[in-house]
Protein backbone atom coordinates (compact mmCIF):
# COMPACT_ATOMS: atom_id res chain seq x y z
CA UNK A 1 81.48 77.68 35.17
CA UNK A 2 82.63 78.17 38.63
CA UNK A 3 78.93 77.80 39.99
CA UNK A 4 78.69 74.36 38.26
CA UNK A 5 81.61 73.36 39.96
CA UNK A 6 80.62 74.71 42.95
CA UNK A 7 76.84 73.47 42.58
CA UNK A 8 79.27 69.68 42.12
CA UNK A 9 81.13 69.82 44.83
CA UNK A 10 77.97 70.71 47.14
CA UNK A 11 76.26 68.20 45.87
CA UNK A 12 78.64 65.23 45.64
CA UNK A 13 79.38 66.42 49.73
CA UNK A 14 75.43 66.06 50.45
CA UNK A 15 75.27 62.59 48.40
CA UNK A 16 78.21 61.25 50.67
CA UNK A 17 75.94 61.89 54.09
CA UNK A 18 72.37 61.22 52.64
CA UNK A 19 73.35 58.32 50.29
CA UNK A 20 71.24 56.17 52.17
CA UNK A 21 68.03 58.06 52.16
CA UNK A 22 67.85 57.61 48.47
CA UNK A 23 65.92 54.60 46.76
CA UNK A 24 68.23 52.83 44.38
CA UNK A 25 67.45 54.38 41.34
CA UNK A 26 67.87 57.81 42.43
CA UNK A 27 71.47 56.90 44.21
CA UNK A 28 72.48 55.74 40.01
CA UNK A 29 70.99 57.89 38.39
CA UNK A 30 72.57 60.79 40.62
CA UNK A 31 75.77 59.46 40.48
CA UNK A 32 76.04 58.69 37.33
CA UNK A 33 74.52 61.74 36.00
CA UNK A 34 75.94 64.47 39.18
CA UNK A 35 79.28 62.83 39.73
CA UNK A 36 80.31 60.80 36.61
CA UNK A 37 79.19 63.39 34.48
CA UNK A 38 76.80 61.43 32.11
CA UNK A 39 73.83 62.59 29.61
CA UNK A 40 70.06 62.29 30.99
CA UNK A 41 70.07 59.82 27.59
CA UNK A 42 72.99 57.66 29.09
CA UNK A 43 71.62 57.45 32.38
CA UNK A 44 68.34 56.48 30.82
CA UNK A 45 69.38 54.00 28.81
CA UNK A 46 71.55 52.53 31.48
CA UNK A 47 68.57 52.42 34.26
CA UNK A 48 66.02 51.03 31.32
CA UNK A 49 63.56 54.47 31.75
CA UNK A 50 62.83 57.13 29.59
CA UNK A 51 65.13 60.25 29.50
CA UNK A 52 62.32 62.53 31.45
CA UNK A 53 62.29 59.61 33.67
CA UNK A 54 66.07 59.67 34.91
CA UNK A 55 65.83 63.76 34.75
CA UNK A 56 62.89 62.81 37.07
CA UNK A 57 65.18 60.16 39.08
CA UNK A 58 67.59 63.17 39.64
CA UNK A 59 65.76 65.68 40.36
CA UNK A 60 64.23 64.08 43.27
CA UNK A 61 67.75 62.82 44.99
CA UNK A 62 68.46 66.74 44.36
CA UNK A 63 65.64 67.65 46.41
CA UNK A 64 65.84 64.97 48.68
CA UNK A 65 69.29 65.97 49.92
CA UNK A 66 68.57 69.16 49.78
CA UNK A 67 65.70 68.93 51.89
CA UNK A 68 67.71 66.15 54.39
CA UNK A 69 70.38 68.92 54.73
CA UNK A 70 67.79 71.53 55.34
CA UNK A 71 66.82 69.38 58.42
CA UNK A 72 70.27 68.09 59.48
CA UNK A 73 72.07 70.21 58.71
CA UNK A 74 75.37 67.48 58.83
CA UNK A 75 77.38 69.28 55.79
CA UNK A 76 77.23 72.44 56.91
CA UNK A 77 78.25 71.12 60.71
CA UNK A 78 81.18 69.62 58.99
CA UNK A 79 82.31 72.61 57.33
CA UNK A 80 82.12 74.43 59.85
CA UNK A 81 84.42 71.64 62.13
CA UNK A 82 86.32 71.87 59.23
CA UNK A 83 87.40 75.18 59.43
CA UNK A 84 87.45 75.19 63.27
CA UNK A 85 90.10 73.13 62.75
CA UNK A 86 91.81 74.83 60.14
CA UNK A 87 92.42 77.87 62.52
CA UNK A 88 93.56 75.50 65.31
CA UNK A 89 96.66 74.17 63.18
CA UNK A 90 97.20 77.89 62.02
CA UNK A 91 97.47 79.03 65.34
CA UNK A 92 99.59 75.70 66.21
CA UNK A 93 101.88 76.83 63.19
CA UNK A 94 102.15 80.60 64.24
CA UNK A 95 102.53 80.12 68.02
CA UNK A 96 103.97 76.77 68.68
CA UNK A 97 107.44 77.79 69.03
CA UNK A 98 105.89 80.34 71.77
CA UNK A 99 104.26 78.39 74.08
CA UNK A 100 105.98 75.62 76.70
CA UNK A 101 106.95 71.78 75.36
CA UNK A 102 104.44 70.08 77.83
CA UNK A 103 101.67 72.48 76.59
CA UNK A 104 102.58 72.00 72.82
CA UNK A 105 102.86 67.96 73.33
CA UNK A 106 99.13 68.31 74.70
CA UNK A 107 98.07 70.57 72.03
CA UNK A 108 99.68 68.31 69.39
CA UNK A 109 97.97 64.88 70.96
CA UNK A 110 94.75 66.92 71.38
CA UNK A 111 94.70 68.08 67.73
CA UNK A 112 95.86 64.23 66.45
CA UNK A 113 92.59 62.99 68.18
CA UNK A 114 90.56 65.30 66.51
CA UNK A 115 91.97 65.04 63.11
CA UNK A 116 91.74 61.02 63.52
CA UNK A 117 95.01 60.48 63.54
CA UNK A 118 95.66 58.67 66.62
């Protein structure tokens, strides 16, 4: 169950960067199948092709962004920002009463920028 949700979560990450490398048909049929959680038979009907068809139609945005990742590699750099960042405010939370006012004011504005808040 976990690696489902996992497999999900990895996926629905790779569809938001590669969207746009997918024809149409794959982007619906992936998202409605991947991320809204419908049957091959729904999908199918919904896209007019036969059910091998849209398991067809999904397979290929799976290997698609699998392969675009493989290449690109922009998830994983994310994830890996991601946690960057994660020790940075850790460290801010642990040390900040340690360190001077003008250096924590920087740290803060510095850490703002990066997390897009500013």
């Amino acid at each position: 169950m976990d690696d489902l949700i996992e497999q999900r979560v990895t996926f629905s990450r790779l569809f938001d960067f590669y969207e746009p490398a997918l024809t149409e048909k794959q982007k619906e049929a992936f998202r409605l199948h991947v991320m809204e959680d419908w049957s091959l038979s729904e999908v199918a009907e919904r896209l007019e092709v036969t059910r091998q068809g849209a398991h067809d139609l999904v397979q290929r945005a799976r290997g698609r962004l699998l392969e675009l990742e493989g290449l690109l590699s922009f998830s994983a750099r994310e994830a890996a920002w991601e946690s960057r960042m994660e020790k940075l405010r850790e460290w801010r939370r642990r040390h900040l009463s340690r360190i001077p006012a003008e250096a924590a004011a920087e740290l803060e504005a510095l850490l703002a920028t990066e997390e897009g808040e500013v």
